[in-house]
Protein backbone atom coordinates (compact mmCIF):
# COMPACT_ATOMS: atom_id res chain seq x y z
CA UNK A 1 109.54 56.39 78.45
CA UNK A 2 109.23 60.04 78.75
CA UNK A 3 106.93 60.85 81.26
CA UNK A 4 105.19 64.46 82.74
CA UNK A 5 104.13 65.62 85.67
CA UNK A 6 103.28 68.98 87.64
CA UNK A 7 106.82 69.76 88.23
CA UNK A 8 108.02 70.17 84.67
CA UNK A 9 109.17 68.26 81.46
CA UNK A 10 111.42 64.94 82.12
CA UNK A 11 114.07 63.44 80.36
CA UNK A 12 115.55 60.36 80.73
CA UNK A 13 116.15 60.43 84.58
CA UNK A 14 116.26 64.50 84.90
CA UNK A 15 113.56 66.60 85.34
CA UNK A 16 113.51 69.96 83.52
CA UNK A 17 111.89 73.22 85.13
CA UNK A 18 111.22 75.92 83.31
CA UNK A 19 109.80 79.17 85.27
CA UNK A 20 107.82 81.66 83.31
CA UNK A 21 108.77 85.10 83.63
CA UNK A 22 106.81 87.25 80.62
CA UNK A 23 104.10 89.18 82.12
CA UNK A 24 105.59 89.91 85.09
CA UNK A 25 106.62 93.61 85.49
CA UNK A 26 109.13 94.11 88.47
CA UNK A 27 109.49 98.16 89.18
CA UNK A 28 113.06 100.24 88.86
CA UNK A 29 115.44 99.93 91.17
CA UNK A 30 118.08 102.39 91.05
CA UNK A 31 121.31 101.20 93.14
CA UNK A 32 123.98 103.34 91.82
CA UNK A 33 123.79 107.26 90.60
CA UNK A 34 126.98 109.52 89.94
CA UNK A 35 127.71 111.38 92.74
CA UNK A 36 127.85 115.58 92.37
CA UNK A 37 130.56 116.75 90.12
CA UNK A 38 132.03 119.66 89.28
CA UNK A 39 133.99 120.35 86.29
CA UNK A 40 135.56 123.06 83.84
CA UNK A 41 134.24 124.42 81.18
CA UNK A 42 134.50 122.65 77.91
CA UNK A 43 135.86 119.56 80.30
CA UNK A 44 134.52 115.99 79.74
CA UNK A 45 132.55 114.57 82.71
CA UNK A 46 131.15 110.92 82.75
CA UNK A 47 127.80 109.93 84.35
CA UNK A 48 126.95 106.40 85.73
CA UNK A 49 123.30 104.83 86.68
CA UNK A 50 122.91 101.48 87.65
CA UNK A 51 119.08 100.12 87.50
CA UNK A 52 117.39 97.05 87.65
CA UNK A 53 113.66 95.75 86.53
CA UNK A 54 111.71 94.18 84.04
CA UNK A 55 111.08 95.28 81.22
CA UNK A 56 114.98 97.16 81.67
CA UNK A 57 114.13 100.45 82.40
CA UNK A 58 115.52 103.15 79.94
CA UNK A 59 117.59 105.96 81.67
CA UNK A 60 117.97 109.19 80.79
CA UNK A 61 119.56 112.46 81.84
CA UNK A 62 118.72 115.81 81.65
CA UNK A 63 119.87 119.52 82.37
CA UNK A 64 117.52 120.69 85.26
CA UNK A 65 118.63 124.45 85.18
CA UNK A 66 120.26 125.35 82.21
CA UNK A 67 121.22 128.89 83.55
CA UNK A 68 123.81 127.26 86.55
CA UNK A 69 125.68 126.50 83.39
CA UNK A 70 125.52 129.99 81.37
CA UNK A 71 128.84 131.46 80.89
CA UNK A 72 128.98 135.48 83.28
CA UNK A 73 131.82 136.73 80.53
């Protein structure tokens, strides 16, 4: 007979834990950012971020000074 008790739902023989995690909020961590890059103009570049938290947080980039990349011709 199924039985239950304070440390979670059993079955048969095993017992099954379950730990709630909704509700919790856990703030970013940011472990890994693109290092400074230079490149040519009308070249490609690739940026990387790598965050943790909960909920995911959202990562975005922007242009901080968009005259460093105004063209002097």
């Amino acid at each position: 007979m199924e039985g239950r008790g304070k440390e979670g739902r059993r079955q048969g023989d095993r017992v099954m834990r379950r730990r709630r995690t909704e509700g919790f909020e856990v703030p970013a961590n940011i472990y890994k950012v693109s290092e400074d890059i230079t490149v040519n103009e009308g070249s490609n570049m690739t940026l990387s971020c790598l965050a943790s938290g909960r909920p995911d947080p959202a990562i975005n980039w922007r242009l901080l000074n968009p005259s460093e990349f105004s063209s002097n011709a």
